[in-house]
Protein backbone atom coordinates (compact mmCIF):
# COMPACT_ATOMS: atom_id res chain seq x y z
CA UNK A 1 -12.86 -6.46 122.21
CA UNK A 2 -9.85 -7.34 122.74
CA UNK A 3 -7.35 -8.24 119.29
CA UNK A 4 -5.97 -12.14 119.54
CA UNK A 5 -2.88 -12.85 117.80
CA UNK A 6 -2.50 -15.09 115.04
CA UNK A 7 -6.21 -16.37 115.19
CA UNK A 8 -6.81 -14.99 111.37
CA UNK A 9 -6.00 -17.15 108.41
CA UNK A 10 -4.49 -14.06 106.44
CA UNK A 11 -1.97 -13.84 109.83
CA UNK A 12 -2.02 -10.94 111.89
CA UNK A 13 -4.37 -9.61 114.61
CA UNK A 14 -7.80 -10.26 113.20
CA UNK A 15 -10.36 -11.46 115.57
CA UNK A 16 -12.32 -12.23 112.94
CA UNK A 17 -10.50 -14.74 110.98
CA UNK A 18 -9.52 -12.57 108.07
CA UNK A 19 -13.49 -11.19 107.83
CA UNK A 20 -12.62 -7.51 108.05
CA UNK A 21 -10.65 -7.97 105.26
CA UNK A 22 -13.34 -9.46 103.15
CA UNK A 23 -15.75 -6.24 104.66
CA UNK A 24 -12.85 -3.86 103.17
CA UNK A 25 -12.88 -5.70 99.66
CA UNK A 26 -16.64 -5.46 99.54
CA UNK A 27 -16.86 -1.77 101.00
CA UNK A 28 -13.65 -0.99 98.31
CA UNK A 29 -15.24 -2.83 95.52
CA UNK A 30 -18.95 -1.18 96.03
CA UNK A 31 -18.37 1.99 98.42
CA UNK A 32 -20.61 2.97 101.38
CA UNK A 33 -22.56 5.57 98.52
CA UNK A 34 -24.92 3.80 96.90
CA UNK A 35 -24.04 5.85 93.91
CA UNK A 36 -21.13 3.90 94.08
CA UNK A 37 -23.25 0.65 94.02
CA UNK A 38 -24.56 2.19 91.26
CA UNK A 39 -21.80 2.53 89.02
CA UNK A 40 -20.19 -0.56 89.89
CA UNK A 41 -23.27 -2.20 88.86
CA UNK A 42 -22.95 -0.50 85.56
CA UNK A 43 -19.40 -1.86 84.88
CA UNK A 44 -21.02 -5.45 85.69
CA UNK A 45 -23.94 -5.11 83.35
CA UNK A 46 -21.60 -3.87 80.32
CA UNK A 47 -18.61 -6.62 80.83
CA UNK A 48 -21.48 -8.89 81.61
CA UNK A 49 -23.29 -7.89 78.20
CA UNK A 50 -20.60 -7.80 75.70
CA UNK A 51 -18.88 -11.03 77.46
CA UNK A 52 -15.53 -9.08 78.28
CA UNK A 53 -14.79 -8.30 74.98
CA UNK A 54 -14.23 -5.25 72.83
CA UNK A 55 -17.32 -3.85 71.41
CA UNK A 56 -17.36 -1.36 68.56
CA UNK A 57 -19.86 1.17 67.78
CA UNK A 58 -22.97 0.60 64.91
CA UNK A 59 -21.74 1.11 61.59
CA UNK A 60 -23.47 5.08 60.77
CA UNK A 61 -24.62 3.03 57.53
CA UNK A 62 -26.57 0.73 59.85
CA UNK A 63 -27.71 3.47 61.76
CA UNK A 64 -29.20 5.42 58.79
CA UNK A 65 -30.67 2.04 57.20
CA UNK A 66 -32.70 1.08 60.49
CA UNK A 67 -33.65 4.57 60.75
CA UNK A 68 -35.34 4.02 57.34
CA UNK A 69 -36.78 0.99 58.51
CA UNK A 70 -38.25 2.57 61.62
CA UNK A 71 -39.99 5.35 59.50
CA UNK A 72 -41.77 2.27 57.19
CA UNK A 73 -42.52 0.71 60.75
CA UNK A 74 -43.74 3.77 62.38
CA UNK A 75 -46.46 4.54 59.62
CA UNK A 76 -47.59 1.04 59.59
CA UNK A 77 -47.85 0.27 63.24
CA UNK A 78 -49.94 4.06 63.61
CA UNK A 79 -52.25 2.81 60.87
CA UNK A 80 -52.92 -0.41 62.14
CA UNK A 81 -53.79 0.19 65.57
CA UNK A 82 -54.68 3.61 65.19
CA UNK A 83 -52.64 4.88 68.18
CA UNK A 84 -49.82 7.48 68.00
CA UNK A 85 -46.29 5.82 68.64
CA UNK A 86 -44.72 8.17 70.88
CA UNK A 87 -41.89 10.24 69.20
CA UNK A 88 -43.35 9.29 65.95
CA UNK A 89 -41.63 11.28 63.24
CA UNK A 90 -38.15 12.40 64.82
CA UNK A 91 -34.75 11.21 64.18
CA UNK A 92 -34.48 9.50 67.72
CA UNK A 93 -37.51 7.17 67.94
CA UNK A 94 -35.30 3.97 67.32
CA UNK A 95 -32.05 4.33 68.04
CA UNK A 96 -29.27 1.29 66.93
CA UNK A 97 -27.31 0.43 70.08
CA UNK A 98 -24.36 -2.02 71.11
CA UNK A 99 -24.89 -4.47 73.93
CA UNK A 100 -22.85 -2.03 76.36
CA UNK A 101 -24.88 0.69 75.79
CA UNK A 102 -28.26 -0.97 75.86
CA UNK A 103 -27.36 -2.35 78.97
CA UNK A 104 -26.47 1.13 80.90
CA UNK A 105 -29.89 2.50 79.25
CA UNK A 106 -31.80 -0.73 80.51
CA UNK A 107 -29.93 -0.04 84.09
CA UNK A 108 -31.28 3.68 84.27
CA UNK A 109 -34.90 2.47 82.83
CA UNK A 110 -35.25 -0.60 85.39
CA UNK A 111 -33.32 1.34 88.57
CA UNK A 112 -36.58 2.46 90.62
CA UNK A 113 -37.59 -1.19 90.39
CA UNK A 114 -34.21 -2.41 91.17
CA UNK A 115 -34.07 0.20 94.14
CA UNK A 116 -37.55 -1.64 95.39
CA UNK A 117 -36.28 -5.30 94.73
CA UNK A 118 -33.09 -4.57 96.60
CA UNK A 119 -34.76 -2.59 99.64
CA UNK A 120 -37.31 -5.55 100.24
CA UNK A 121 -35.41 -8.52 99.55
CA UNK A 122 -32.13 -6.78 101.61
CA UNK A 123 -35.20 -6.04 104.32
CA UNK A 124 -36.07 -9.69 104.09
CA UNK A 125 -32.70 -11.07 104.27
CA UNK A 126 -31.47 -8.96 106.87
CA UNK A 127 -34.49 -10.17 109.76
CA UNK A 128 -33.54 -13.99 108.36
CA UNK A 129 -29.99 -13.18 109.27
CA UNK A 130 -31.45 -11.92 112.46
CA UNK A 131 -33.66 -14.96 113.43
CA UNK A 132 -30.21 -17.38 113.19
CA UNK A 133 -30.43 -19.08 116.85
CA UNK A 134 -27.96 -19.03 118.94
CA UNK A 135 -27.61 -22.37 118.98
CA UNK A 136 -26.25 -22.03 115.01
CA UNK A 137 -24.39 -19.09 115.74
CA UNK A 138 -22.60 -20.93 118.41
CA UNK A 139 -21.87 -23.64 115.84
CA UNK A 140 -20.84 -21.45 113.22
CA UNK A 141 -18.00 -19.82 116.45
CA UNK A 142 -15.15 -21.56 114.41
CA UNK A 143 -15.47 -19.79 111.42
CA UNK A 144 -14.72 -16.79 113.56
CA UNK A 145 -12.26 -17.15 116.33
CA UNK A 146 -12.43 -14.98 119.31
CA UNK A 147 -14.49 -13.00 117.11
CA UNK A 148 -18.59 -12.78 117.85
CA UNK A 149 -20.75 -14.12 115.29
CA UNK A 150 -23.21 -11.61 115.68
CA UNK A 151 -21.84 -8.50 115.38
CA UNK A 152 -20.49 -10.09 111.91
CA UNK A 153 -23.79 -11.07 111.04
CA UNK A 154 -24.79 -7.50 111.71
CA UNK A 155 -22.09 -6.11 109.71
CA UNK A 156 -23.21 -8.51 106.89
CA UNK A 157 -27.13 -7.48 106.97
CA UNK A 158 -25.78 -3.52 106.53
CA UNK A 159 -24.21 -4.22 103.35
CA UNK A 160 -27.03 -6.21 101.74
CA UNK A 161 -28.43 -3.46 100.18
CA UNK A 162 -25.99 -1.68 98.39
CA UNK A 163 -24.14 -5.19 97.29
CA UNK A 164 -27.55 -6.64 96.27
CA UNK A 165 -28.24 -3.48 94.08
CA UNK A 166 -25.02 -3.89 92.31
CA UNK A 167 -25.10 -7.46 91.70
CA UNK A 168 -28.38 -7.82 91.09
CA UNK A 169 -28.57 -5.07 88.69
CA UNK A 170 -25.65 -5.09 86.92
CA UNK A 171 -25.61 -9.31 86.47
CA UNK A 172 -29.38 -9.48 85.34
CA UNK A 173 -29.25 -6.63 83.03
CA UNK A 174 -26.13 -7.78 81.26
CA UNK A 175 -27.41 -11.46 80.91
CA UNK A 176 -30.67 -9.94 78.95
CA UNK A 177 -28.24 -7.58 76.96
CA UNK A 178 -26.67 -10.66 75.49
CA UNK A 179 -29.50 -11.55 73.68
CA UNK A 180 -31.94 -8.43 73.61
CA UNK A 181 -33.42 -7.28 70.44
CA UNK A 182 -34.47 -4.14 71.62
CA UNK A 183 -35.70 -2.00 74.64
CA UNK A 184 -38.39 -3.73 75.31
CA UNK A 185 -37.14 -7.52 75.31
CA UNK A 186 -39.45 -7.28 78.69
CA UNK A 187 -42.57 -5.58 78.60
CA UNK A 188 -41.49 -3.21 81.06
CA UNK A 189 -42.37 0.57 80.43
CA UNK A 190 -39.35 2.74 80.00
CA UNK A 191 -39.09 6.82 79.71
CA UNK A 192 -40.96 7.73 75.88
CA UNK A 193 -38.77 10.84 76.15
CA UNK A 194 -35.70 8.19 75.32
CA UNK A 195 -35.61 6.10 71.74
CA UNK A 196 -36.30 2.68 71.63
CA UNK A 197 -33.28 0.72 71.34
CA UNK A 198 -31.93 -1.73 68.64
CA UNK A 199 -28.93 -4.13 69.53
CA UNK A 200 -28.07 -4.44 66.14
CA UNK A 201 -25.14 -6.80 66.50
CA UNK A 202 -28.53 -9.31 68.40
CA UNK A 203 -30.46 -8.69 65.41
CA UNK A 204 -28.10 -9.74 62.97
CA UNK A 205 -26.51 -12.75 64.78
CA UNK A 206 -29.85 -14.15 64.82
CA UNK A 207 -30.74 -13.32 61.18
CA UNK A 208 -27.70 -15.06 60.09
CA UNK A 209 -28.41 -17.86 62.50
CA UNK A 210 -31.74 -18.61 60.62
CA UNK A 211 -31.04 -17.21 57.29
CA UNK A 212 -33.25 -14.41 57.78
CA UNK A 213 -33.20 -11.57 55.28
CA UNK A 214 -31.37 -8.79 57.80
CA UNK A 215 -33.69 -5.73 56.42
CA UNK A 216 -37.05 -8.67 56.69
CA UNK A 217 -35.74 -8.77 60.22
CA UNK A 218 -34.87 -5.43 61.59
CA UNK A 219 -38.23 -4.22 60.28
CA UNK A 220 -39.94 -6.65 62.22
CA UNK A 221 -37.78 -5.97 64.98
CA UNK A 222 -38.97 -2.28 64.46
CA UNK A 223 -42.44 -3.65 64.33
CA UNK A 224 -42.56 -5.38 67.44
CA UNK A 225 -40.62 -2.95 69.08
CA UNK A 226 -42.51 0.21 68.23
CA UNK A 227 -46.13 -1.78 68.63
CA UNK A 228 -44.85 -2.51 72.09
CA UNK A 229 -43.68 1.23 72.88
CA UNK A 230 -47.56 2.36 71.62
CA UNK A 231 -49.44 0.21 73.90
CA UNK A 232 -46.82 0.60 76.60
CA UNK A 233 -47.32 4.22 76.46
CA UNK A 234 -51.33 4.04 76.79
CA UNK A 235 -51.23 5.57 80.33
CA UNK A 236 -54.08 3.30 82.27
CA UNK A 237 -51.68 0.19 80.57
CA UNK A 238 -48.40 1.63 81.56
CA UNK A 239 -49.61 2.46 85.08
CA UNK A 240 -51.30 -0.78 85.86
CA UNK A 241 -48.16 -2.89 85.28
CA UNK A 242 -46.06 -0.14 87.13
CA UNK A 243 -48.15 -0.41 89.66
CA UNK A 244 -47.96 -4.65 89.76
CA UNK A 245 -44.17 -4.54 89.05
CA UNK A 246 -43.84 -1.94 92.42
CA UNK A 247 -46.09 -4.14 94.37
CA UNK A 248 -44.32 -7.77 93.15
CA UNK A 249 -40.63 -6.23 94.11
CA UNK A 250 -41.74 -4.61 97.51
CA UNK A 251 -43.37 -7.83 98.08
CA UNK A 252 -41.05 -10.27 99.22
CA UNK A 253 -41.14 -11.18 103.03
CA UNK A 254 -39.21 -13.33 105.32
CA UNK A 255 -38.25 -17.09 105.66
CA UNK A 256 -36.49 -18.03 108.74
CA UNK A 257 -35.16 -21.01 106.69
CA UNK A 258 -34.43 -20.07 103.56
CA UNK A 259 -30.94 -17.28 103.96
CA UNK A 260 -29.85 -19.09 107.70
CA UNK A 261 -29.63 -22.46 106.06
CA UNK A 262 -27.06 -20.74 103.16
CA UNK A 263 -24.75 -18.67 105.83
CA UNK A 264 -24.17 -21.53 107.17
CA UNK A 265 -22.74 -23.48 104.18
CA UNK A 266 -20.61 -19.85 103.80
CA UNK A 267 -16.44 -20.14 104.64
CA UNK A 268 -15.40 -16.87 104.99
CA UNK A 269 -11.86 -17.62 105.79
CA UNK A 270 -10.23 -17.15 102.66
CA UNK A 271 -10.63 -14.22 99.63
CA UNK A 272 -12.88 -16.30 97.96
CA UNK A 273 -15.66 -14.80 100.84
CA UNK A 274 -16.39 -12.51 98.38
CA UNK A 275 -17.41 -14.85 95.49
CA UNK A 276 -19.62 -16.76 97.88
CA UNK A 277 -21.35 -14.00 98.80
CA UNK A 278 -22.15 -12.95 94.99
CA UNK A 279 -23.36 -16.75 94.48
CA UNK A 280 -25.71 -16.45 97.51
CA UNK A 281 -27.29 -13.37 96.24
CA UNK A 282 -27.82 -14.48 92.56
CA UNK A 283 -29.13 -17.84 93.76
CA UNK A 284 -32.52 -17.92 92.59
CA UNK A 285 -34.27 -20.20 94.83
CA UNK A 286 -32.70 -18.42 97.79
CA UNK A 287 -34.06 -14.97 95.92
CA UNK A 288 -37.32 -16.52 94.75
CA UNK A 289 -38.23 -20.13 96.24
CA UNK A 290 -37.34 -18.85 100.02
CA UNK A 291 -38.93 -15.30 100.03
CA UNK A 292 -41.56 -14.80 97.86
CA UNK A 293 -44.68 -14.00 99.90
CA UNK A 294 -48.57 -14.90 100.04
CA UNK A 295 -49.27 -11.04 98.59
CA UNK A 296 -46.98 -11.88 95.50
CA UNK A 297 -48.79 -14.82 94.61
CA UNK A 298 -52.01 -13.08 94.83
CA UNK A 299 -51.23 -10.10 92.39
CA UNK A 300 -49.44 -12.59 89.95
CA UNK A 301 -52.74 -13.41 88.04
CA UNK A 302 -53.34 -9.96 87.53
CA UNK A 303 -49.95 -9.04 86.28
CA UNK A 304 -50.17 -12.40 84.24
CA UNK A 305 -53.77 -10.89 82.79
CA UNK A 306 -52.15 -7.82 81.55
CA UNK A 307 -48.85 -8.85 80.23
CA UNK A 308 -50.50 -11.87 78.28
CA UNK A 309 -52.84 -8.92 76.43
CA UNK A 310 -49.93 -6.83 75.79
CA UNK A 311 -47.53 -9.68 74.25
CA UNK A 312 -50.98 -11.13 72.23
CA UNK A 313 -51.82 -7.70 70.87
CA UNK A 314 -48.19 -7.12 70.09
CA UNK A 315 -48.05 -10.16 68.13
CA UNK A 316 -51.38 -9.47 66.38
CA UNK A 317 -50.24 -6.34 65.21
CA UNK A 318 -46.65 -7.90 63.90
CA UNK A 319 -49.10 -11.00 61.99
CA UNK A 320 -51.30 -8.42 60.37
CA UNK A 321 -48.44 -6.15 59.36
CA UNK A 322 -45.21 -8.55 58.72
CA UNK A 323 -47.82 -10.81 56.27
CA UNK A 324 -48.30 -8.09 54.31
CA UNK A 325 -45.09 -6.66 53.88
CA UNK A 326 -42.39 -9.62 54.44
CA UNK A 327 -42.38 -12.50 51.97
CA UNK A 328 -40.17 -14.07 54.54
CA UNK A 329 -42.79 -13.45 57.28
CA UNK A 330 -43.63 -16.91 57.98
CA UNK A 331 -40.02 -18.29 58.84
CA UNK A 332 -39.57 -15.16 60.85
CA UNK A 333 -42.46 -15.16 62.86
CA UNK A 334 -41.93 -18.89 63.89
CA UNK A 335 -38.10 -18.21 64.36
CA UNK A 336 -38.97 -15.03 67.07
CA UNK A 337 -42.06 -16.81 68.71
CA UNK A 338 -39.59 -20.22 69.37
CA UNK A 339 -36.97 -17.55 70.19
CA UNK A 340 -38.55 -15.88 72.85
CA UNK A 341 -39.60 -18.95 74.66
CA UNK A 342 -36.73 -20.94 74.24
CA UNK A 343 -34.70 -18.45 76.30
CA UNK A 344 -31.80 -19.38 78.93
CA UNK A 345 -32.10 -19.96 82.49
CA UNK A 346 -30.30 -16.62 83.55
CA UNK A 347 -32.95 -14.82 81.48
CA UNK A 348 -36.27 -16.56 82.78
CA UNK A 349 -34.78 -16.38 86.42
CA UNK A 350 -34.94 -12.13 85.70
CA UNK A 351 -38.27 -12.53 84.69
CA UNK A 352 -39.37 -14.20 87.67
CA UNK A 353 -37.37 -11.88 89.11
CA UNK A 354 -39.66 -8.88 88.07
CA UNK A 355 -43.02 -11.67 88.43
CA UNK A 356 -43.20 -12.33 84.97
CA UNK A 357 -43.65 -15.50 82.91
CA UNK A 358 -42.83 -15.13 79.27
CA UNK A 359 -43.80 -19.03 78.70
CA UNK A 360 -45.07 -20.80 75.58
CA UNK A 361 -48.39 -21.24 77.65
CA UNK A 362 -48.78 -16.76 78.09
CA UNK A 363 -47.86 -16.28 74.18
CA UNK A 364 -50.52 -18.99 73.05
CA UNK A 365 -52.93 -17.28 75.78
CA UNK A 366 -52.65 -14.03 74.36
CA UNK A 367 -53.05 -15.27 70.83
CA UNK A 368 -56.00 -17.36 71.48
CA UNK A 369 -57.68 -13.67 72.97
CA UNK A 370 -57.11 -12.04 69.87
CA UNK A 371 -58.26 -14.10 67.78
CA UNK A 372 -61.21 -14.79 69.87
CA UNK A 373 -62.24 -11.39 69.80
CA UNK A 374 -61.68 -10.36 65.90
CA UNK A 375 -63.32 -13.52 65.31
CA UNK A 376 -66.70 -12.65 67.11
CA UNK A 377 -66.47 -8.48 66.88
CA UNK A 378 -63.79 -7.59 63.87
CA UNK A 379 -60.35 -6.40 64.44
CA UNK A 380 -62.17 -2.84 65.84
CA UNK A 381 -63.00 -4.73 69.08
CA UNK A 382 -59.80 -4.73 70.38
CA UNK A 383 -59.36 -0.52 70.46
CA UNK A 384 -61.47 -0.93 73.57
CA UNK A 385 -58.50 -2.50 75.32
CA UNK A 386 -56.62 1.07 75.20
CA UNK A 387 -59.86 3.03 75.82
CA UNK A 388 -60.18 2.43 79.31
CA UNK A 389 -58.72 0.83 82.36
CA UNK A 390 -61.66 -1.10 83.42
CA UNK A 391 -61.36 -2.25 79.78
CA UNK A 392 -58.49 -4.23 80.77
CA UNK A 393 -59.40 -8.04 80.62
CA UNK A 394 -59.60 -9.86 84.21
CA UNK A 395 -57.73 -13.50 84.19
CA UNK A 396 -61.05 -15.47 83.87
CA UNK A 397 -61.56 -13.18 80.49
CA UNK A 398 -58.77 -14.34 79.13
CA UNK A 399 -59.62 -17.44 78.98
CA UNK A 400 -62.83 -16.40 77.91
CA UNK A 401 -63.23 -13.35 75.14
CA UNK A 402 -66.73 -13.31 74.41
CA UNK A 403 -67.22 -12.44 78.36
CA UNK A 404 -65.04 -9.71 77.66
CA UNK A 405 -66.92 -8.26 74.83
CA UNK A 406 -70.16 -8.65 76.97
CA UNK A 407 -68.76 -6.55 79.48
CA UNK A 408 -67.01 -4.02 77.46
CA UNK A 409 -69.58 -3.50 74.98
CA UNK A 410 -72.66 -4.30 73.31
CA UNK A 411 -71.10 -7.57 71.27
CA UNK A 412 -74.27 -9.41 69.83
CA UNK A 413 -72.64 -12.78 70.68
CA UNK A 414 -73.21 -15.12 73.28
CA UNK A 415 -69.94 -14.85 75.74
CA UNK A 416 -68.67 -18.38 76.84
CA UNK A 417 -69.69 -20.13 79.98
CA UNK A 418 -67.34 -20.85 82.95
CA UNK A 419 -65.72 -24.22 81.87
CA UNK A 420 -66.90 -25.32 85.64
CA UNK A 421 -70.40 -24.44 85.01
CA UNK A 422 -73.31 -27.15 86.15
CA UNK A 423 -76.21 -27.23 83.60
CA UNK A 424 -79.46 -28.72 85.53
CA UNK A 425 -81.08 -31.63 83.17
CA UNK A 426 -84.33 -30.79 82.10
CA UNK A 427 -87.38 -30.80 84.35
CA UNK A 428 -89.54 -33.66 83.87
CA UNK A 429 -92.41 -31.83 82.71
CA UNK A 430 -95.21 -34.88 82.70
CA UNK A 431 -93.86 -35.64 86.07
């Protein structure tokens, strides 16, 4: 094709209105390695995390007092559920962290999934930028001179992944590091060869916030934390939400509507290309509310069933221990329930992200199991949920624990009947 003079807002002989220069920021900004999408998204999450400003490292005196507070945590969270928290006894179980550096570990922990969200939603995207008519591309010639829409459009689709994988990453992750307690602020499973991870600086922003007691609250942040790295590490637990986290983020399909609808409302004849471009791929309902498919909305329930045992079991364990040992326990507990629910949008649009709802509705779900089945079968009842996998409750059991324990083992009680269950009057025996 031959070059037109002139035609290109930035001067010059670009065909393409001053596009190829936007493809050279975006290629210079995130290379053609994804490696180099990699580290790029890196950068993001840290200035993202830490706000653009300076961050120091942990005090060692903080480091050595929450490593004290990890031992106490470690001994009591064993005890009480009577599993082995992985790493339990060395120096690096819990390890106190800045924002910046919980972030890059959080990157590394969450990349396969990342990998997976980027490969099927940058599939997805890709055949929507495909199905554009030519009717629209003809409307959108304009925008791009003598140039032809749809070898840009092309161009575009090859550079989804990479640029997805660094935007995505690196601006989700660093939104959860500015509030994260600790590695598992999602109940995600991460390598047990690595520490969990304290964001002190979170911890202690929040204790002052509430006038929390700091060493009431970084042991309860140790408690929480560490209760959540022992069931996480229970192998048929950590493999059945690995398994429903790989399936939710290779799950997203096509919607010829949804991406065509946004190009569209695009102007890539200025710098600001680029920008646009990052707003487009961070827009939730274009990510979400256009793409998610039929087969994601089917395994949601079952991901839902899971997380909402974890997150009540977690809590639980936190009740039974943090009464006992925190005369501040009440306050506390209300502060990091309200805490966790009340969170931003930027954080509840990642856990969508991943197909999880953290809500007030899944917290008072979970509780409402536990306490349904220590109330009919004693506090022993609820080993069986790390015994086996096909000990794991199904959605209708959550609603209804004594059909668990009917299931699961010989409970003497009568389980619940299905809310929607029909009782027959009496027959009329004289009749």
């Amino acid at each position: 094709m031959a070059a037109v003079s002139g035609l290109g807002p930035f001067g010059g002989d670009d065909p393409f209105g001053g596009m190829s220069a936007m493809f050279n920021q975006i290629l210079g900004t995130f290379g053609a390695d994804p490696s180099q999408g990699w580290d790029q998204a890196k950068q993001l999450a840290g200035a993202t995390a830490n706000e653009g400003s300076a961050e120091s490292n942990v005090d060692p005196l903080d480091r050595m007092r929450l490593a004290d507070l990890a031992r106490v945590a470690e001994l009591h969270v064993t005890q009480t559920t009577g599993l082995t928290v992985p790493g339990a006894g060395t120096a690096t179980t819990v390890s106190a962290v800045n924002r910046a550096q919980w972030a890059d570990a959080t990157l590394d922990a969450y990349r396969p999934l990342f990998e997976q969200l980027t490969s099927s939603l940058g599939t997805a995207m890709r055949q929507q930028l495909a199905d554009i008519s030519p009717e629209d591309l003809e409307a959108m010639g304009p925008m791009f001179g003598s140039g032809d829409p749809r070898a840009f459009l092309d161009g575009l689709g090859k550079m989804l992944g990479p640029v997805m994988l660094s935007m995505m990453a690196g601006s989700t992750v660093g939104h959860l590091g500015r509030r994260a307690f600790g590695s598992y602020s999602l109940p995600i499973p991460r390598p047990l060869a690595e520490p969990t991870l304290i964001v002190v600086s979170n911890v202690d922003e929040f204790g002052r916030d509430w006038s929390i007691p700091s060493d009431d609250l970084r042991l309860a942040v140790c408690l929480e934390e560490l209760t959540h790295r022992v069931v996480l590490g229970v192998p048929h637990v950590r493999g059945t939400i690995e398994e429903l986290l790989a399936a939710h983020a290779a799950g997203f399909t096509t919607d010829a509507a949804g991406i065509e609808e946004r190009v569209g409302e695009l102007h890539f004849d200025s710098p600001e290309g680029l920008d646009a471009l990052q707003e487009l791929l961070s827009d939730p309902n274009v990510v979400l509310g256009a793409i998610r498919s039929p087969a994601q909305e089917e395994l949601l329930p079952k991901l839902d069933a899971v997380v909402t045992v974890v997150e009540g079991y977690v809590d639980w364990v936190l009740d039974q221990i943090g009464g006992r040992l925190l005369t501040s326990f009440g306050q506390l507990a209300e502060a990091m329930r309200r805490r966790r629910v009340e969170t931003d949008q930027a954080s509840r649009f990642v856990e969508r992200l991943f197909g999880l709802e953290l809500t007030q509705d899944t917290l008072d779900r979970g509780s409402a199991f536990m306490h349904g089945v220590v109330e009919r079968a004693g506090p022993h009842a609820l080993d069986r949920l790390w015994s086996d996998a096909a000990n794991l409750p199904t959605p209708a059991e959550i609603e209804a624990p004594g059909l668990w324990l009917a299931r699961t083992g010989d409970d003497q009680t009568l389980p619940e009947l299905p809310r929607d269950l029909e009782i027959p009057d009496f027959p009329d025996l004289d009749s």
